[in-house]
C-alpha atoms as a PDB file:
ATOM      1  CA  UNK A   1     -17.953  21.767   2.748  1.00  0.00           C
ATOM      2  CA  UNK A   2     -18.040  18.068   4.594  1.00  0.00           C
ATOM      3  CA  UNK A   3     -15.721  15.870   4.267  1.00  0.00           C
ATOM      4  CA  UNK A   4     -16.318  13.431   1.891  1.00  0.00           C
ATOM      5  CA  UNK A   5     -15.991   9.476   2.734  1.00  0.00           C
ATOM      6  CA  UNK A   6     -13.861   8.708  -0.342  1.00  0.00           C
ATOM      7  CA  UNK A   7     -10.428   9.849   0.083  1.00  0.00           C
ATOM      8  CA  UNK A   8      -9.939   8.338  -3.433  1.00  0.00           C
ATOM      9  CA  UNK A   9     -12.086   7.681  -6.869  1.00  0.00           C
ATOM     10  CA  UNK A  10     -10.810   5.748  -9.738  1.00  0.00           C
ATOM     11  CA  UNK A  11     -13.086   6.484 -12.660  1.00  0.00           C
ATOM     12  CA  UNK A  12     -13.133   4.441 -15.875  1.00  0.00           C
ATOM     13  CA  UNK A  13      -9.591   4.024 -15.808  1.00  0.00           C
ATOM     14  CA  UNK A  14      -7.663   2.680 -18.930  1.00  0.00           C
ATOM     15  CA  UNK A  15      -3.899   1.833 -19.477  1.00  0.00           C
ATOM     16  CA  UNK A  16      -1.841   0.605 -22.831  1.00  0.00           C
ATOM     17  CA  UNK A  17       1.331   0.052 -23.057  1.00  0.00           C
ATOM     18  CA  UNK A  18       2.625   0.126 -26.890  1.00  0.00           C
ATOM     19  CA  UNK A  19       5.944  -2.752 -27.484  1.00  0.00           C
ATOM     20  CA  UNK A  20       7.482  -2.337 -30.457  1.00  0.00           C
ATOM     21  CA  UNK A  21       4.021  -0.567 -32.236  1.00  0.00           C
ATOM     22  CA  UNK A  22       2.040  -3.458 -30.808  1.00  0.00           C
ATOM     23  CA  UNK A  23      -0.520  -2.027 -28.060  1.00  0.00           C
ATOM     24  CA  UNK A  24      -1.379  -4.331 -24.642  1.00  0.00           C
ATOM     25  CA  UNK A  25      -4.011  -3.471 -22.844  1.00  0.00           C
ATOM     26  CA  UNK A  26      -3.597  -3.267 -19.280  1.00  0.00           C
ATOM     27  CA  UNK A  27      -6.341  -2.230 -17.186  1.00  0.00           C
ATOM     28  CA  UNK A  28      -9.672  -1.444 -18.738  1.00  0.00           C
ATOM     29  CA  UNK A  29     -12.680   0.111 -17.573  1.00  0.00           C
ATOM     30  CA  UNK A  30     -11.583   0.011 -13.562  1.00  0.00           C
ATOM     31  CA  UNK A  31     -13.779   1.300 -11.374  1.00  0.00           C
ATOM     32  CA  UNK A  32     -13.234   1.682  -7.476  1.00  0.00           C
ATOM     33  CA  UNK A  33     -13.911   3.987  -4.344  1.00  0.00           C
ATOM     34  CA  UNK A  34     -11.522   3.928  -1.270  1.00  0.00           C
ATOM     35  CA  UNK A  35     -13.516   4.636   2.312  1.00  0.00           C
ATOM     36  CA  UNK A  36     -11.396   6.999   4.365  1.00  0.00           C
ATOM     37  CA  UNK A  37      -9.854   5.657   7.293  1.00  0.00           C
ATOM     38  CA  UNK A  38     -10.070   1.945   5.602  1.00  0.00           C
ATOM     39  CA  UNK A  39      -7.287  -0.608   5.076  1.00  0.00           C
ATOM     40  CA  UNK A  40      -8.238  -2.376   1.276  1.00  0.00           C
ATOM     41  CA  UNK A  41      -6.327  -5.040  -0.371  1.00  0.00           C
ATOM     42  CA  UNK A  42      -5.806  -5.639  -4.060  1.00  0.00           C
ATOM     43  CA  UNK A  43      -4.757  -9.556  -4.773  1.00  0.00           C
ATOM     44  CA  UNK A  44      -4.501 -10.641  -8.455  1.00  0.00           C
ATOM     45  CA  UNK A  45      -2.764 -12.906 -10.845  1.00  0.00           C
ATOM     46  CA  UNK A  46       0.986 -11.524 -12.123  1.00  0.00           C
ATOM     47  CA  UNK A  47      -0.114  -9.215 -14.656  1.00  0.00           C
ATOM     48  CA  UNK A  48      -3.092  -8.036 -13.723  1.00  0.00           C
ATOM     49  CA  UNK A  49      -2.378  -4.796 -13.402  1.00  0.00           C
ATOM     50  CA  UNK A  50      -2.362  -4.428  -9.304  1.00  0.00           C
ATOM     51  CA  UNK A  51       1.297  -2.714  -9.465  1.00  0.00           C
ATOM     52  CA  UNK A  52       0.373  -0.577 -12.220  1.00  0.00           C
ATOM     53  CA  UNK A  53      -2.652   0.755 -10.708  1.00  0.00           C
ATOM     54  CA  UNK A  54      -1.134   2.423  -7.934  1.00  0.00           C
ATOM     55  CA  UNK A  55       1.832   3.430 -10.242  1.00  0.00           C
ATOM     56  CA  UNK A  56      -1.001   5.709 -11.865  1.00  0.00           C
ATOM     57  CA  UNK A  57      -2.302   6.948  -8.689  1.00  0.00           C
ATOM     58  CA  UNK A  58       1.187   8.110  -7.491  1.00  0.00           C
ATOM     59  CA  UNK A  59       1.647   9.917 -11.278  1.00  0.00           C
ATOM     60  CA  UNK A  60       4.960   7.363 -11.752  1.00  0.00           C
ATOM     61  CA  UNK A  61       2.953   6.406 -14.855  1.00  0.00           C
ATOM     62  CA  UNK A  62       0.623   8.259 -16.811  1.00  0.00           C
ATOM     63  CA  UNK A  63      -3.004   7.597 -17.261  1.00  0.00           C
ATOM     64  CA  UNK A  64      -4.666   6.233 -20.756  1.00  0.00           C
ATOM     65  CA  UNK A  65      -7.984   7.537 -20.039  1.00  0.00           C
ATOM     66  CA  UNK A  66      -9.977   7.548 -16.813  1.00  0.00           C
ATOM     67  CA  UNK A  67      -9.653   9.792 -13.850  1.00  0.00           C
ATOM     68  CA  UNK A  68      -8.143   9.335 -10.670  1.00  0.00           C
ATOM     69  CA  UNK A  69      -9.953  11.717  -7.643  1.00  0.00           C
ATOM     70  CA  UNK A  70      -7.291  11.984  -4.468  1.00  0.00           C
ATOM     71  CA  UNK A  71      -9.078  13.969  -1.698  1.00  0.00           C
ATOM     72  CA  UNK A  72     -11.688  14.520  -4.601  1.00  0.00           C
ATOM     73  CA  UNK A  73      -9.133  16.573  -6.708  1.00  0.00           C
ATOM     74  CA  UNK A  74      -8.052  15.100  -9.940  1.00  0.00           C
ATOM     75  CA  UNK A  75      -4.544  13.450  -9.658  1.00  0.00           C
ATOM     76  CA  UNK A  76      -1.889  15.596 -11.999  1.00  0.00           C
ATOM     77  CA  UNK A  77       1.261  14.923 -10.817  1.00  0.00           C
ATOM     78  CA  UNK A  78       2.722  13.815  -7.166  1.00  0.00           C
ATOM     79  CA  UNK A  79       0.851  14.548  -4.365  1.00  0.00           C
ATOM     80  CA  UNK A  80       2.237  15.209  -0.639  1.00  0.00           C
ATOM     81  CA  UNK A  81      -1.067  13.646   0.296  1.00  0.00           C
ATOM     82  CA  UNK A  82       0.283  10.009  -1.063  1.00  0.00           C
ATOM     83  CA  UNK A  83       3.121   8.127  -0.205  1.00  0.00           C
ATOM     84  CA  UNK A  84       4.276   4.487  -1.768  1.00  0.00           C
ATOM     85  CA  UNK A  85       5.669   1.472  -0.361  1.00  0.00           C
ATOM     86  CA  UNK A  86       7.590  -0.872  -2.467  1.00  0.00           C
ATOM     87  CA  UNK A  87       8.942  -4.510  -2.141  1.00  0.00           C
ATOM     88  CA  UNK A  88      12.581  -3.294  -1.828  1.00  0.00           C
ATOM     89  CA  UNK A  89      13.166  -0.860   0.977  1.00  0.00           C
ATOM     90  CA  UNK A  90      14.748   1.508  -1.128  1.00  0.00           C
ATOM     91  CA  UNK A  91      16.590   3.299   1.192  1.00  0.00           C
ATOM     92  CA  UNK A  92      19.841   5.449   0.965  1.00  0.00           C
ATOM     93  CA  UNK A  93      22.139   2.723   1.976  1.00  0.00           C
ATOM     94  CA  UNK A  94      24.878   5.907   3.135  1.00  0.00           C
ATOM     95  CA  UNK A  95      22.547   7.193   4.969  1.00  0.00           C
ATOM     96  CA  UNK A  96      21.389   6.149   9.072  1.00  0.00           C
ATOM     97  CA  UNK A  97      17.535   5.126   9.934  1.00  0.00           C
ATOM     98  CA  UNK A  98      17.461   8.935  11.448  1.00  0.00           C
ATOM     99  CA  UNK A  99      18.779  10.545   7.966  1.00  0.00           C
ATOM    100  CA  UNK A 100      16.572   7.893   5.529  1.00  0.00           C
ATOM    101  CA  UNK A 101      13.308   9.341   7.169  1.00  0.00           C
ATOM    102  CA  UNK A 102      14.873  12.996   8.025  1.00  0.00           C
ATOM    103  CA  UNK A 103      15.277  13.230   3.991  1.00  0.00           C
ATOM    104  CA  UNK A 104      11.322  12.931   3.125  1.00  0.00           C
ATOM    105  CA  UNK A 105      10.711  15.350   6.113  1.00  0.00           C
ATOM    106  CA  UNK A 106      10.608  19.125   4.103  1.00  0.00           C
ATOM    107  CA  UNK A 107      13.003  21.913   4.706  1.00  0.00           C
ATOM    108  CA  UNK A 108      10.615  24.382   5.973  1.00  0.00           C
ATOM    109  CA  UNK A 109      10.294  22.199   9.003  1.00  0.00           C
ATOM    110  CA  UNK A 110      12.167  23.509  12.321  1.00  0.00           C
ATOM    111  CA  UNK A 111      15.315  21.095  13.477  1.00  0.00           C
ATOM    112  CA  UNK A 112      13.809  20.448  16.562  1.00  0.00           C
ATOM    113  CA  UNK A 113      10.514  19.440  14.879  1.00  0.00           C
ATOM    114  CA  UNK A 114      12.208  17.542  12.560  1.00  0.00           C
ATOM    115  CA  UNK A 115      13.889  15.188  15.813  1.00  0.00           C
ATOM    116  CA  UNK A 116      10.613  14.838  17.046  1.00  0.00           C
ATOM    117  CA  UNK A 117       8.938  13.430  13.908  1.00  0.00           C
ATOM    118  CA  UNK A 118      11.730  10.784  13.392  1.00  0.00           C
ATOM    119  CA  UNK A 119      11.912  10.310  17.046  1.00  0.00           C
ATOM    120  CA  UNK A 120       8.650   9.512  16.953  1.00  0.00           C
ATOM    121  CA  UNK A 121       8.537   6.832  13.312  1.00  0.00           C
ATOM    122  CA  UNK A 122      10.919   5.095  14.304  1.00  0.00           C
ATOM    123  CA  UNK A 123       9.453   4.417  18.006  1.00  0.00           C
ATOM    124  CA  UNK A 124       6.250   3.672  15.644  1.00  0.00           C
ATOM    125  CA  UNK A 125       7.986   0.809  13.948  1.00  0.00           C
ATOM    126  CA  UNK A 126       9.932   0.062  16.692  1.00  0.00           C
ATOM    127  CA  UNK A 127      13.185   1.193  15.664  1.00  0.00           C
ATOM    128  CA  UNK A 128      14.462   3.646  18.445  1.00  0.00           C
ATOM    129  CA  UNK A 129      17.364   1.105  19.558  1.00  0.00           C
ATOM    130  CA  UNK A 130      18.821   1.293  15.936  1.00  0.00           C
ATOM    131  CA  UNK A 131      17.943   4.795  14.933  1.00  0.00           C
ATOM    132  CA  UNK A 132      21.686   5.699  14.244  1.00  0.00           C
ATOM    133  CA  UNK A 133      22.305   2.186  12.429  1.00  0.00           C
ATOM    134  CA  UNK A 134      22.788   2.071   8.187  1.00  0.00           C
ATOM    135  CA  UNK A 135      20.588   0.226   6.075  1.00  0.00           C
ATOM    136  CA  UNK A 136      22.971  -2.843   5.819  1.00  0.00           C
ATOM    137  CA  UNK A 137      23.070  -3.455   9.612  1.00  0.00           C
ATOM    138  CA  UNK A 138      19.082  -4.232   9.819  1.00  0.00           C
ATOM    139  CA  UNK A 139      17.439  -7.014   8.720  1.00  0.00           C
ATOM    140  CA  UNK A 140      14.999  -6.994   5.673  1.00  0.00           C
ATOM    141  CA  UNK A 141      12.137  -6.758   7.975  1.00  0.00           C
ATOM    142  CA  UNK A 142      13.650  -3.687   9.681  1.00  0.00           C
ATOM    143  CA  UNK A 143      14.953  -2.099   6.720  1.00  0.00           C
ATOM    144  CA  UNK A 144      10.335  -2.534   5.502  1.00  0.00           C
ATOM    145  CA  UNK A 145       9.954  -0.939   8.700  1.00  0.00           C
ATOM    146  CA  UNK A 146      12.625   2.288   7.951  1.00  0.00           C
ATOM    147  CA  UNK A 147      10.571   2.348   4.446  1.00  0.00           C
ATOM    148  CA  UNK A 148       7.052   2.333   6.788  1.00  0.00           C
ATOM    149  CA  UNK A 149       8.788   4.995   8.978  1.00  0.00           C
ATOM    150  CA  UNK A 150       9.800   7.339   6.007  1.00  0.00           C
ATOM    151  CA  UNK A 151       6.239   7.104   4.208  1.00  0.00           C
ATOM    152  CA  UNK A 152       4.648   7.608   6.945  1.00  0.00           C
ATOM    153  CA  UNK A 153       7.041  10.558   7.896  1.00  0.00           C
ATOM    154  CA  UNK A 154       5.440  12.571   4.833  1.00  0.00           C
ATOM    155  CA  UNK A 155       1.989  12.426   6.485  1.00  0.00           C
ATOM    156  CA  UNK A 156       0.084  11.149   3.830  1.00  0.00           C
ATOM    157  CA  UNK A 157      -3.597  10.718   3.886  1.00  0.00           C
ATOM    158  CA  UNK A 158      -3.130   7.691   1.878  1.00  0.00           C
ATOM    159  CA  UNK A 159      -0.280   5.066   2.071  1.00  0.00           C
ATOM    160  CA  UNK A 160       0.233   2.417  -0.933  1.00  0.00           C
ATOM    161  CA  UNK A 161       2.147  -0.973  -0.389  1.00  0.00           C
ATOM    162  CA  UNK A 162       3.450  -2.647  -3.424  1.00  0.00           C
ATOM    163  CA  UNK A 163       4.002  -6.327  -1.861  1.00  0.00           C
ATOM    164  CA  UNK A 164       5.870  -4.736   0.657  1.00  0.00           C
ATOM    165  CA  UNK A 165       6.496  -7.945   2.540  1.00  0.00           C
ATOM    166  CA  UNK A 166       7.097 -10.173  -0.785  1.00  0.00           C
ATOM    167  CA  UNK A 167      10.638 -10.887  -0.067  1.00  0.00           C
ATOM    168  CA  UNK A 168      10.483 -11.563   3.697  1.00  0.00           C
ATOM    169  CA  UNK A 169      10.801 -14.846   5.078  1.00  0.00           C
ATOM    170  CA  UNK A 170       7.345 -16.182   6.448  1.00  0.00           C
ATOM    171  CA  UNK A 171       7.955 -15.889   9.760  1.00  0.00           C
ATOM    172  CA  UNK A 172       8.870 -12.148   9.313  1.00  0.00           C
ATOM    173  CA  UNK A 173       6.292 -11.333   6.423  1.00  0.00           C
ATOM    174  CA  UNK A 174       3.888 -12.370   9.629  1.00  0.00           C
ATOM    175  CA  UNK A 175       5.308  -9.978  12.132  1.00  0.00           C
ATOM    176  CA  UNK A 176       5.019  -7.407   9.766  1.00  0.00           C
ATOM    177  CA  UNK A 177       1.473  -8.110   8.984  1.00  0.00           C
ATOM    178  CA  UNK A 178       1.058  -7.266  12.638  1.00  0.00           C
ATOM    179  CA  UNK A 179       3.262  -4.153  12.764  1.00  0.00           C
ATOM    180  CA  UNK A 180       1.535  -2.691   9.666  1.00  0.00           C
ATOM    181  CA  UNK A 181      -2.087  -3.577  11.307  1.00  0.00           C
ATOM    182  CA  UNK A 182      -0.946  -1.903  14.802  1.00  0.00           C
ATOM    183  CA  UNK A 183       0.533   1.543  12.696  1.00  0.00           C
ATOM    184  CA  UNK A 184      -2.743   1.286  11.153  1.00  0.00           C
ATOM    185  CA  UNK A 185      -4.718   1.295  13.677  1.00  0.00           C
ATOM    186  CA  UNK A 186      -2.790   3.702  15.376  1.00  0.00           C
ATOM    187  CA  UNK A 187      -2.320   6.069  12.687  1.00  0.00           C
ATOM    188  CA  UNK A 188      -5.442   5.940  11.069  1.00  0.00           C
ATOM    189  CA  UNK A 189      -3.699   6.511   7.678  1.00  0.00           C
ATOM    190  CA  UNK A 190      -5.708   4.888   4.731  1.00  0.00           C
ATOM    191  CA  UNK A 191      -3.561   2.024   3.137  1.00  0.00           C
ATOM    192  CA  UNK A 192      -4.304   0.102  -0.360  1.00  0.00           C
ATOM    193  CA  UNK A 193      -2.142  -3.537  -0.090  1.00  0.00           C
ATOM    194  CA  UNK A 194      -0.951  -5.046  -3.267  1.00  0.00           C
ATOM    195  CA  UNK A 195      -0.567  -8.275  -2.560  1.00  0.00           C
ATOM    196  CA  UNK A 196      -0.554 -11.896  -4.365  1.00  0.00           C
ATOM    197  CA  UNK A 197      -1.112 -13.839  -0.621  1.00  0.00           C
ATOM    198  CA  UNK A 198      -5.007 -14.195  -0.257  1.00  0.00           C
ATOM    199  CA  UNK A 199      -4.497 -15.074   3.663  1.00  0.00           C
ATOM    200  CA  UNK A 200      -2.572 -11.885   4.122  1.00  0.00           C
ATOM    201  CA  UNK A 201      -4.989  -9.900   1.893  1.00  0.00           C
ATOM    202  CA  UNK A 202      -7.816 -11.102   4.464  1.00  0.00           C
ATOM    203  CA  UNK A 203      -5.802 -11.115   7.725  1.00  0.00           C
ATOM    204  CA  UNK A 204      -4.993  -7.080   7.233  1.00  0.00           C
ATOM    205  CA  UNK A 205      -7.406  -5.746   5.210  1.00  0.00           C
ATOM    206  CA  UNK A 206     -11.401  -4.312   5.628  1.00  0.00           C
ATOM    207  CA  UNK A 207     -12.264  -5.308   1.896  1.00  0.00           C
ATOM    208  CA  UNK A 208     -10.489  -7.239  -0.509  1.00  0.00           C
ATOM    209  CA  UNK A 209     -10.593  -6.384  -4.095  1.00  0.00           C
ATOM    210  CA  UNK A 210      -9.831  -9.198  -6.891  1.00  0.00           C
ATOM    211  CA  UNK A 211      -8.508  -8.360 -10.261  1.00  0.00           C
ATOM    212  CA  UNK A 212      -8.861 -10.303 -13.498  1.00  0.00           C
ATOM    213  CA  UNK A 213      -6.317  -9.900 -16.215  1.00  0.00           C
ATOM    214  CA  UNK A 214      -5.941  -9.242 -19.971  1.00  0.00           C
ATOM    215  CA  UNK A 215      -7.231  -6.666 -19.642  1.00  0.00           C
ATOM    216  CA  UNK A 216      -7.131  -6.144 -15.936  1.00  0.00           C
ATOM    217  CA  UNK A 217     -10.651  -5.531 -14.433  1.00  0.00           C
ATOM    218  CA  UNK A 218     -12.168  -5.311 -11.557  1.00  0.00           C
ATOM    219  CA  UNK A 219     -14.023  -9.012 -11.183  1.00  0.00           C
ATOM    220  CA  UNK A 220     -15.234  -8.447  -7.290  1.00  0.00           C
ATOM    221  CA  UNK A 221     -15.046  -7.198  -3.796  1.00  0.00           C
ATOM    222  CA  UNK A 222     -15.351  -9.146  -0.940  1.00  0.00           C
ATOM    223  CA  UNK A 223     -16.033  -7.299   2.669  1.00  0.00           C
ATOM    224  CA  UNK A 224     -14.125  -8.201   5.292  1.00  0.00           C
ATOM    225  CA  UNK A 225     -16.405  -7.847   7.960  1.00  0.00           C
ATOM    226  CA  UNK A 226     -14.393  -9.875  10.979  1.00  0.00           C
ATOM    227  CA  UNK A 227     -12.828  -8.285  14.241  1.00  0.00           C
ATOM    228  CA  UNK A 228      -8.904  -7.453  14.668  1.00  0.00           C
ATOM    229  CA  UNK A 229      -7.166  -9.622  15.458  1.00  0.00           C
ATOM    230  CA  UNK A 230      -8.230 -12.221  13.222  1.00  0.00           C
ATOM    231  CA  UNK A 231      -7.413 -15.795  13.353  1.00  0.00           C
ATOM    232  CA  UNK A 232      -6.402 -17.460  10.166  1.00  0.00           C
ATOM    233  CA  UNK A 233      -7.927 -20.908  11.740  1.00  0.00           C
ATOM    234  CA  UNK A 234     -11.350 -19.248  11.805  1.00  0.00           C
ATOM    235  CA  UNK A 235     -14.197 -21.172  10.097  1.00  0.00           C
ATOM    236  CA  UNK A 236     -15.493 -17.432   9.124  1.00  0.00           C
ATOM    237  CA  UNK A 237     -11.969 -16.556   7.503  1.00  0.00           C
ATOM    238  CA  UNK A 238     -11.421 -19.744   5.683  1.00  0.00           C
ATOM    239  CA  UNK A 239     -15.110 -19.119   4.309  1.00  0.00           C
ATOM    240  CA  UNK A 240     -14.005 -15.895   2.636  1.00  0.00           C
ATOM    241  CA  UNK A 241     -11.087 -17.422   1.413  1.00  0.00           C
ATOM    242  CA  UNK A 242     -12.867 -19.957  -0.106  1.00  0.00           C
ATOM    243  CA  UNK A 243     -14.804 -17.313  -1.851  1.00  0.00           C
ATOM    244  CA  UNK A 244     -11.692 -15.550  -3.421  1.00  0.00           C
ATOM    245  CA  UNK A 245     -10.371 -18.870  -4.201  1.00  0.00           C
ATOM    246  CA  UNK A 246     -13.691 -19.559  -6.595  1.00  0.00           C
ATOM    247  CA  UNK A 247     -12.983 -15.839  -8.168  1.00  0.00           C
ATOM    248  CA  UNK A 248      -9.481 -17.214  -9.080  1.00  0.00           C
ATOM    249  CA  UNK A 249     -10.709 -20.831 -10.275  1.00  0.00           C
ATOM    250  CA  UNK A 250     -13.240 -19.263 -12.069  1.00  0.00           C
ATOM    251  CA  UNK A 251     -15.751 -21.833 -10.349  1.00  0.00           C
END
């Protein structure tokens, strides 16, 4: 059986959440195919529904109605095959860079294997200097990079990231934009980007996908079709970010 091009189909999806008896509609209707191999953002207005879609891929919320395809298997529950990304870093903050990404790595793995892996992640993300440092010695941008590292460390087919760079200072929310890109490219790992920056949303990403809200829909996607690395001076960049921009206006 060939591989199919889609590691992941999201079919008529539908989610409600019910306050107090009163039902809100979240997402409605949402349609969308993910190209193996590809690097897709999702940019949106708060409440949307961006954060809530990939809660429903990863199964840490449950689906209205729809159907979610991973690997073109319906998605029941957590899947080794998908890993998540969130704003915080999340990390054990007892624990050293080594230990945070040794935890995700399972049991039935050898010790020696297990050295090479994190060896490995944290030379990814550049991180081999403070592999025996605790979370509270690293900045916020290495403490991302630890969370990149320990995803990563799973070997998922597809990675999501929640605004993953949302509460790094500009300067460092760039720099990670180009670490992620380079891990991507590298890797070859599939990655969905929820993000509210349109520039970063077009800087990383080989489509961008725009949400509407109440309910949140699907409204368009917009191809990416410029070479890496991509200059955010570029008539041809500011042209599709003028074309987002009129999706948001709603001009």
């Amino acid at each position: 059986m060939a591989e199919s091009k889609n590691i992941l189909e999201i079919r008529d999806l539908h989610k409600e959440f019910y306050i107090k008896g009163q039902q809100f509609k979240v997402l409605s209707g949402v349609n969308l195919e993910v190209k193996r191999g590809e690097m897709l953002a999702i940019v949106g207005a708060s409440g949307c529904g961006k954060s809530t879609m990939l809660k429903l891929i990863t199964t840490l919320e449950p689906i209205s109605s729809g159907e979610i395809l991973l690997d073109g298997e319906p998605v029941n529950g957590p899947s080794p095959k998908c890993s998540m990304i969130f704003q915080e870093a999340r990390l054990f903050p007892w624990l050293t860079v080594r230990q945070n990404i040794e935890f995700v790595i399972p049991d039935t793995v050898s010790k020696e294997k297990k050295a090479e892996m994190v060896d490995y992640y944290t030379k990814l993300v550049g991180l081999s200097d403070f592999i025996n440092a605790v979370p509270n010695q690293l900045s916020g941008g290495m403490q991302q990079r630890v969370s990149i590292a320990r995803a990563l460390a799973t070997r998922p087919e597809l990675l999501l990231l929640d605004e993953p760079f949302g509460a790094l200072d500009a300067f460092t929310r760039m720099t990670m934009q180009q670490e992620v890109l380079r891990i991507w490219e590298q890797d070859k790992t599939t990655m969905i980007i929820v993000t509210h920056d349109i520039d970063e949303a077009i800087y990383l990403s080989n489509r961008v996908v725009i949400m509407g809200k109440n309910p949140g829909v699907v409204k368009k996607i917009v191809p990416v079709d410029l070479p890496f690395p991509r200059d955010r001076t570029d008539s041809e960049f500011l042209k599709i970010r003028g074309e987002i921009m009129k999706e948001f206006l709603g001009t």
